[in-house]
Protein backbone atom coordinates (compact mmCIF):
# COMPACT_ATOMS: atom_id res chain seq x y z
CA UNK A 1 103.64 69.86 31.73
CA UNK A 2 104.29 66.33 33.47
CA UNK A 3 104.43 64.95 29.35
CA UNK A 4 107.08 67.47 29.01
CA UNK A 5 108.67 66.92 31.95
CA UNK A 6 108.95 63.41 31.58
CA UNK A 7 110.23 63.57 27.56
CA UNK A 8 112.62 65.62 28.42
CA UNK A 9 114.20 63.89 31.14
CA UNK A 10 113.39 60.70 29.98
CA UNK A 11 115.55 62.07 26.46
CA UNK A 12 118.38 63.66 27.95
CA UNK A 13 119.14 61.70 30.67
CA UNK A 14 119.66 58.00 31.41
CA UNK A 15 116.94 57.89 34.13
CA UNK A 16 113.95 56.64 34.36
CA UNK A 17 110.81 57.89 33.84
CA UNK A 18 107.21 57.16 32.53
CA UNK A 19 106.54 57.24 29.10
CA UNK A 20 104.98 60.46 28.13
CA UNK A 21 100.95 59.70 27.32
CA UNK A 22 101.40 61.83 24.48
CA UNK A 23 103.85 63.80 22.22
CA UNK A 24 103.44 66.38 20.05
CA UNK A 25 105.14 69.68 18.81
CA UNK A 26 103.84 71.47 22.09
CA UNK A 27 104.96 69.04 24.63
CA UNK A 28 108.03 68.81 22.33
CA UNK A 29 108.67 72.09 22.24
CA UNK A 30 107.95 72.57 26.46
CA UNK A 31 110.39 69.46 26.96
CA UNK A 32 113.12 71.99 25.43
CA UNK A 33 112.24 74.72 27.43
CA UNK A 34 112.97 71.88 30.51
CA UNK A 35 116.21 70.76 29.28
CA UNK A 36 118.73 72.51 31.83
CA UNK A 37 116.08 71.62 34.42
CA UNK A 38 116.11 68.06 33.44
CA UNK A 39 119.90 67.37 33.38
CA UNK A 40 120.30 69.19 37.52
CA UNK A 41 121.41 65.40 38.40
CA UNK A 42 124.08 65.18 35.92
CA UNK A 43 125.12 68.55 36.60
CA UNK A 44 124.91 67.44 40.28
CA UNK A 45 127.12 64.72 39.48
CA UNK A 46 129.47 65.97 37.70
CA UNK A 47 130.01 68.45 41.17
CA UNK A 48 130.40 64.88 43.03
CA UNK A 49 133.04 63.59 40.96
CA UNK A 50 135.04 66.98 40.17
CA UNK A 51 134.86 67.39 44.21
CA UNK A 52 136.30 64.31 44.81
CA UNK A 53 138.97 64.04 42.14
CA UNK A 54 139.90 67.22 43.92
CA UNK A 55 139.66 65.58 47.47
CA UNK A 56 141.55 62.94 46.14
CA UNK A 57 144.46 65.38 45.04
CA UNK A 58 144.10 63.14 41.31
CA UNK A 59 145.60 64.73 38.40
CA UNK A 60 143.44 67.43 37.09
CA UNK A 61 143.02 65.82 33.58
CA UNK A 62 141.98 62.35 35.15
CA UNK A 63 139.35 64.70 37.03
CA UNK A 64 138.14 66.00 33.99
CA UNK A 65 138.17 62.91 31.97
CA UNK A 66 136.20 60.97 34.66
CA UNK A 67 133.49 63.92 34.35
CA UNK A 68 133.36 63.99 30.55
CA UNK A 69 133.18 59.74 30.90
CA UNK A 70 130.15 60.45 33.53
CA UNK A 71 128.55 62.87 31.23
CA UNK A 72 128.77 60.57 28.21
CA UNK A 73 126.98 57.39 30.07
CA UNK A 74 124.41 59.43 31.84
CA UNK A 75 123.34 60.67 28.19
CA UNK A 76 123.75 57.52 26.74
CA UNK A 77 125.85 58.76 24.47
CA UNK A 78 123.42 60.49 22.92
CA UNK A 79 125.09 63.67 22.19
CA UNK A 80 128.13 62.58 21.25
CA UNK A 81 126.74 60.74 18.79
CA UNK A 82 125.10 63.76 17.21
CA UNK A 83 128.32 65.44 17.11
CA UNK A 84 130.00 62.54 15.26
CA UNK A 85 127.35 62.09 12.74
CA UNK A 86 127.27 65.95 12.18
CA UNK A 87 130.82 66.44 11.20
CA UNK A 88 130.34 63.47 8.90
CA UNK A 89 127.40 64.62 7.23
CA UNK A 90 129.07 68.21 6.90
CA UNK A 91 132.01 66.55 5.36
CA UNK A 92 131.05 64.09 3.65
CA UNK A 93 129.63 65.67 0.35
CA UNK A 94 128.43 69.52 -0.53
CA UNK A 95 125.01 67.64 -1.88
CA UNK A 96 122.59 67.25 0.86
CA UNK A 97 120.73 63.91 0.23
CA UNK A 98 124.46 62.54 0.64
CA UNK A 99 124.77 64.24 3.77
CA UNK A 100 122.41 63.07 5.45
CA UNK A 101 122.77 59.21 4.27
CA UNK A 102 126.34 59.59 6.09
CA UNK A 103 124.51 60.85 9.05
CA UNK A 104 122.22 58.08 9.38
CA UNK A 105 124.82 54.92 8.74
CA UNK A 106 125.17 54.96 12.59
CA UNK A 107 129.46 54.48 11.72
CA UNK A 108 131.34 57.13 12.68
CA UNK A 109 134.18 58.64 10.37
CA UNK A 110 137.25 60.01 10.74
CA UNK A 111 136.05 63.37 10.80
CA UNK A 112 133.71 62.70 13.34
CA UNK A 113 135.64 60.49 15.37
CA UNK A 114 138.47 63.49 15.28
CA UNK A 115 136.29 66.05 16.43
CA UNK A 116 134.54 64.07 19.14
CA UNK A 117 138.01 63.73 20.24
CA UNK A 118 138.70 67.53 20.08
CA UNK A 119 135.49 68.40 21.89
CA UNK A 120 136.04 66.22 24.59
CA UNK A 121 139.56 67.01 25.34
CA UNK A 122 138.36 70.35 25.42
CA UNK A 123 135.77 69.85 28.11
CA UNK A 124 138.14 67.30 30.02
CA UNK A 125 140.68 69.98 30.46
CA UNK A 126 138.46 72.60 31.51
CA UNK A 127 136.42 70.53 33.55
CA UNK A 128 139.90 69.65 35.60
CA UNK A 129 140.98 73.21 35.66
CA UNK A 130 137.76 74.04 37.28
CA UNK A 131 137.81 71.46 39.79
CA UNK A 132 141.05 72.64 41.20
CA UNK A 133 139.76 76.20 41.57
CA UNK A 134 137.69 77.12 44.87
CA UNK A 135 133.42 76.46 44.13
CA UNK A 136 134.47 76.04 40.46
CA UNK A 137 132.97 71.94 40.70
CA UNK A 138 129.47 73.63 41.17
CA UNK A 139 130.20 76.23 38.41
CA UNK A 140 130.96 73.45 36.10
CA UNK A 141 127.68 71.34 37.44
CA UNK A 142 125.55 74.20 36.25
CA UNK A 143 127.15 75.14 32.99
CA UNK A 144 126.12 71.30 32.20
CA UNK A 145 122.73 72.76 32.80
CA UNK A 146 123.33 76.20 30.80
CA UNK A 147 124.80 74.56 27.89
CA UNK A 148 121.39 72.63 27.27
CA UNK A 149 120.07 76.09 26.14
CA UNK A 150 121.65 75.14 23.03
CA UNK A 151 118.18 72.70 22.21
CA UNK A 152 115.84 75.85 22.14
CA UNK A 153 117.89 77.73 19.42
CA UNK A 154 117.95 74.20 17.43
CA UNK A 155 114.46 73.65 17.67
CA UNK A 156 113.41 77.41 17.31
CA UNK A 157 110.96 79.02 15.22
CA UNK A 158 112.65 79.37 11.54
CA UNK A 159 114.60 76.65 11.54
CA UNK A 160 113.34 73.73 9.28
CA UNK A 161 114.20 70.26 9.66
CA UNK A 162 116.19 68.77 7.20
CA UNK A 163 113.93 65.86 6.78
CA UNK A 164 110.43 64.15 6.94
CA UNK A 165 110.21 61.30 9.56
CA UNK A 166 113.55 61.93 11.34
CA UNK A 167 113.48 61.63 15.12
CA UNK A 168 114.01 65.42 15.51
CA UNK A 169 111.19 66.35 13.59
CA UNK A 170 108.73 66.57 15.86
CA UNK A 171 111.35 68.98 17.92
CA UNK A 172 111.87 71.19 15.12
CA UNK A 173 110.26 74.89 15.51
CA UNK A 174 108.47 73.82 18.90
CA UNK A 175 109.95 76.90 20.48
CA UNK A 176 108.34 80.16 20.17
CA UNK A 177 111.58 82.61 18.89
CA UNK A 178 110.59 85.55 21.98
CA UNK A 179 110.83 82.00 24.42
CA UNK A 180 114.82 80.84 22.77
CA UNK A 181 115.74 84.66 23.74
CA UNK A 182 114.05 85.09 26.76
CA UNK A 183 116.21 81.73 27.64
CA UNK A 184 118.99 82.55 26.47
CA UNK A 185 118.90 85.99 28.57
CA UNK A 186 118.38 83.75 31.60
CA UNK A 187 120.99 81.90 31.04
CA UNK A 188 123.19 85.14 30.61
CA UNK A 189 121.89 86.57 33.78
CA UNK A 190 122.66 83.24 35.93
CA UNK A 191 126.00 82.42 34.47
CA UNK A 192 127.38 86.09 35.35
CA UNK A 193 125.82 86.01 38.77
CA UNK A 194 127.28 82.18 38.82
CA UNK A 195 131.14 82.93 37.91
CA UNK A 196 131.21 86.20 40.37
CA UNK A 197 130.07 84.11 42.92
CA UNK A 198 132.79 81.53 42.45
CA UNK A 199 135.55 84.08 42.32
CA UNK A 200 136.14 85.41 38.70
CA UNK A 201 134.88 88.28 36.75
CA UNK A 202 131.48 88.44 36.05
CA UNK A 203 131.82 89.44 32.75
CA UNK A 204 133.51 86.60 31.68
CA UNK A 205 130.29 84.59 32.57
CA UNK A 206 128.70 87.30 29.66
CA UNK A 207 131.50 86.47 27.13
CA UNK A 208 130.91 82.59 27.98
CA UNK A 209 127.67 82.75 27.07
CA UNK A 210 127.35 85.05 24.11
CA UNK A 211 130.53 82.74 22.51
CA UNK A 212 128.11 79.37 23.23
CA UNK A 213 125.61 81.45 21.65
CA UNK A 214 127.69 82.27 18.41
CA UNK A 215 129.17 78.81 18.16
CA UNK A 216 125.41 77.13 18.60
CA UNK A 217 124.13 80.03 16.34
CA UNK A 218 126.87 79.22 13.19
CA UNK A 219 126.04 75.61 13.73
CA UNK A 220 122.58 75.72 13.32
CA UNK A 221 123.26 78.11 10.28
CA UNK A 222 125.80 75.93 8.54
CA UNK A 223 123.29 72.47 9.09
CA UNK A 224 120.33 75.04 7.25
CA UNK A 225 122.67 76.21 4.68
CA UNK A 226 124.06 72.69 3.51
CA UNK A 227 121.42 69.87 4.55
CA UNK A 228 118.60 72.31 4.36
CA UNK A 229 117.95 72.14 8.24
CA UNK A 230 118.62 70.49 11.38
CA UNK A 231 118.33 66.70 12.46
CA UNK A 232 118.21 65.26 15.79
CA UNK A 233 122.22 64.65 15.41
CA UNK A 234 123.03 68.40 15.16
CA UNK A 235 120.53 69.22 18.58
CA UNK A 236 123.21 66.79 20.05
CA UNK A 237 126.31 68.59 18.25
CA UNK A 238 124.83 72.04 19.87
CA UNK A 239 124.77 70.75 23.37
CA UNK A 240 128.32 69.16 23.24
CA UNK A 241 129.48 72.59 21.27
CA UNK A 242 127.63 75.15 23.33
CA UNK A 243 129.63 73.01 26.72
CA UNK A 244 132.69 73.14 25.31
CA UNK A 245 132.58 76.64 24.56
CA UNK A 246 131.24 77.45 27.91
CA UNK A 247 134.27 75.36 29.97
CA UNK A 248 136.81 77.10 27.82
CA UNK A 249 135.70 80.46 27.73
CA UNK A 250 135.80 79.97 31.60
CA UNK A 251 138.91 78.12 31.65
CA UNK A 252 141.82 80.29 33.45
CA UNK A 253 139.31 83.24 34.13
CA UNK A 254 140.67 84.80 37.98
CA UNK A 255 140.38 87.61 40.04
């Protein structure tokens, strides 16, 4: 557990932590099981920053946007890169060894760079909407944790990766399937209980979810179908995905 606990935090954030002694498919596989555990201080600070652009009376986009910036640094970038390089590969040619040679030139295309744009508009906006709205900062803090759910359905049971010797490899079917549900039920579960508390309909914490789910769930699909698996780039596309989805499908929800 303290390998796991330390690769995933040591991954998915930018803080630091020992190197794990070792890694393998089991501590990979645990460290995705710790992923919305790992991120609680970016969640936390994204409640910091959303409180005070609301203290602060700021616009709510420039709230959002300074969230989505804080987001981006404290992963490095990491999956917003994945996102880019996923629409590129995707794009770039319907045979997969091409695909994935445009996912690993490091440049990012136009169809990348437009729908890292799109995503993160997306999450700016919500983000801002939320931080106007009473408790919403802390709503948004812990969908940053919920939407890391997205990792166990990547790296489930039945899904291949799409190459030898990529850096998601060792990631890939580390999750028992019974484990990725019994998350993803969690998740369910604390995001209705979540969005009730903070003044909106519970059941639009249910619909939140179960659209992540379906958006994460066609993603993962589509990288099987056309690059014959998934890569470290699309676990990243799934977390920025699986937020956006959450933020929006929240986005507007009252009383």
């Amino acid at each position: 557990m303290p390998d796991a606990w330390r690769l995933a935090v040591g991954t998915l954030t930018v803080l630091r932590v020992p190197a794990p002694r070792a890694v393998d498919r089991r501590t990979a596989g645990a460290a995705m099981l710790l992923a919305p555990l790992a991120v609680l201080p970016l969640g936390g600070a994204v409640v910091l920053v959303l409180s005070a652009g609301r203290a602060m009376s700021l616009p709510s986009l420039v709230t959002g946007l300074l969230a989505v910036a804080l987001l981006v640094l404290g992963t490095r970038a990491l999956h917003v890169d994945g996102l880019s390089d996923t629409v590129d590969g995707l794009t770039a040619s319907y045979d997969p060894e091409r695909s994935l040679a445009a996912m690993r030139t490091g440049t990012s295309g136009p169809a990348g760079g437009v729908a890292v744009f799109l995503v993160l508009a997306l999450q700016a906006t919500a983000l801002g909407w939320l931080a106007a709205v009473p408790r919403g900062a802390v709503l948004a803090g812990a969908l940053v944790c919920v939407s890391r759910c997205a990792l166990v359905l990547t790296c489930a049971r039945g899904v291949p990766p799409a190459r030898s010797g990529g850096l998601g490899e060792t990631y890939t079917e580390s999750v028992r399937t019974l484990t990725a549900v019994l998350s993803w039920v969690l998740a369910l579960v604390v995001t209705a209980l979540l969005v009730e508390w903070a003044g909106m309909p519970w059941w639009r914490g249910l619909l939140a979810v179960l659209l992540a789910l379906v958006v994460t769930f066609l993603l993962v699909r589509r990288a099987v179908a056309r690059l014959g698996g998934v890569t470290g780039d699309v676990f990243g596309a799934g977390v920025e995905l699986c937020l956006a989805t959450l933020l929006v499908a929240l986005a507007g929800a009252t009383q």
